[in-house]
Protein backbone atom coordinates (compact mmCIF):
# COMPACT_ATOMS: atom_id res chain seq x y z
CA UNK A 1 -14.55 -21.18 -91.72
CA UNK A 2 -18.33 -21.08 -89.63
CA UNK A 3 -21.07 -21.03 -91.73
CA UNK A 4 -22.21 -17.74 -90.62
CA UNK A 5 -18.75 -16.45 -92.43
CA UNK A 6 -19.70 -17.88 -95.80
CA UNK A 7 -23.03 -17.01 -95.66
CA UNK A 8 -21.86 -13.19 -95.21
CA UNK A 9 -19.41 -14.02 -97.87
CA UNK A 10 -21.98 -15.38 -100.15
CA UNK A 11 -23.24 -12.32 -101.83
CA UNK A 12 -26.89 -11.95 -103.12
CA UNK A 13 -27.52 -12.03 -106.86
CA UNK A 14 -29.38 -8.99 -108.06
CA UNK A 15 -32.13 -9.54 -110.44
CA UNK A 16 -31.57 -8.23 -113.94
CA UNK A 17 -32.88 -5.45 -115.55
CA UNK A 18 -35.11 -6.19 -118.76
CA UNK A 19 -32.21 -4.45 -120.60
CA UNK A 20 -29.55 -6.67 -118.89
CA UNK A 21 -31.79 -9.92 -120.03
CA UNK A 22 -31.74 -8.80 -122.92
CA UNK A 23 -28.06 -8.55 -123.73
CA UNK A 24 -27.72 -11.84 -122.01
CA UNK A 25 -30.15 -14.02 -123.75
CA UNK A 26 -28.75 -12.41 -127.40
CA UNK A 27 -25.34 -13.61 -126.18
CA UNK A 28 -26.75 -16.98 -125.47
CA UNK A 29 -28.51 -17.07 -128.74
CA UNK A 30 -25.08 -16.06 -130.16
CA UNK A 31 -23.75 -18.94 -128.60
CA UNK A 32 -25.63 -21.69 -129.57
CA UNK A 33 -26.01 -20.62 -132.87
CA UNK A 34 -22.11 -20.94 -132.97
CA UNK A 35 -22.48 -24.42 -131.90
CA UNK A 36 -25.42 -25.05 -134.47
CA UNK A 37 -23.00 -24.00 -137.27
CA UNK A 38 -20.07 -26.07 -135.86
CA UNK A 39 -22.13 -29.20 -135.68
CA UNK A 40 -23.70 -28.63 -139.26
CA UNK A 41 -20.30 -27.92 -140.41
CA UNK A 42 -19.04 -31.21 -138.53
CA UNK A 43 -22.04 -33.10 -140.29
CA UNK A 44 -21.85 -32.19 -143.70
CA UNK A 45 -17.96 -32.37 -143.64
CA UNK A 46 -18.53 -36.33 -142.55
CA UNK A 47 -21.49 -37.04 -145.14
CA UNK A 48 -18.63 -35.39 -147.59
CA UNK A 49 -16.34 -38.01 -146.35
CA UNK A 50 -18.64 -40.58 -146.12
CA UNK A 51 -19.39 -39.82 -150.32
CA UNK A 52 -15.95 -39.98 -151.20
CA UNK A 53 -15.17 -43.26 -149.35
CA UNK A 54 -18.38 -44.77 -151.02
CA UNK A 55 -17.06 -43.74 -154.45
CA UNK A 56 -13.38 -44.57 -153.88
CA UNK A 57 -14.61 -48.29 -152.61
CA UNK A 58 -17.11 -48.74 -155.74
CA UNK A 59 -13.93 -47.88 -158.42
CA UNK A 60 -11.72 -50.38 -156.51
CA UNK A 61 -14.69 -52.67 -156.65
CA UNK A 62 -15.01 -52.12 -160.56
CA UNK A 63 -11.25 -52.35 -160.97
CA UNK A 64 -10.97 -55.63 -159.21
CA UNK A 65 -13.60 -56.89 -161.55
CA UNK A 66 -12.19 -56.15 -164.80
């Protein structure tokens, strides 16, 4: 393929209305707002995790000492 074929094959992007930027920047904001909630989820799940193991590790440690 010449480069004069891609560049006719390469089709200009037309700019966006305001009402087009619109819709895509709220789907963006969707987006990492999904993402947001998925890491928050992630995070509180491990502190959860990280609790229990703490407490599980301090009765062993209080059963090994009796």
């Amino acid at each position: 393929m010449l480069i004069a074929e891609i560049i006719k094959a390469i089709k200009p992007i037309k700019p966006l209305t305001p009402n087009q930027l619109r819709v895509q920047n709220l789907k963006q904001q969707v987006e990492r707002s999904k993402q947001q909630l998925a890491g928050e989820r992630d995070r509180q799940r491990r502190q959860r995790e990280q609790e229990r193991l703490r407490k599980a590790q301090a009765s062993v440690g209080k059963l090994s000492n009796a």
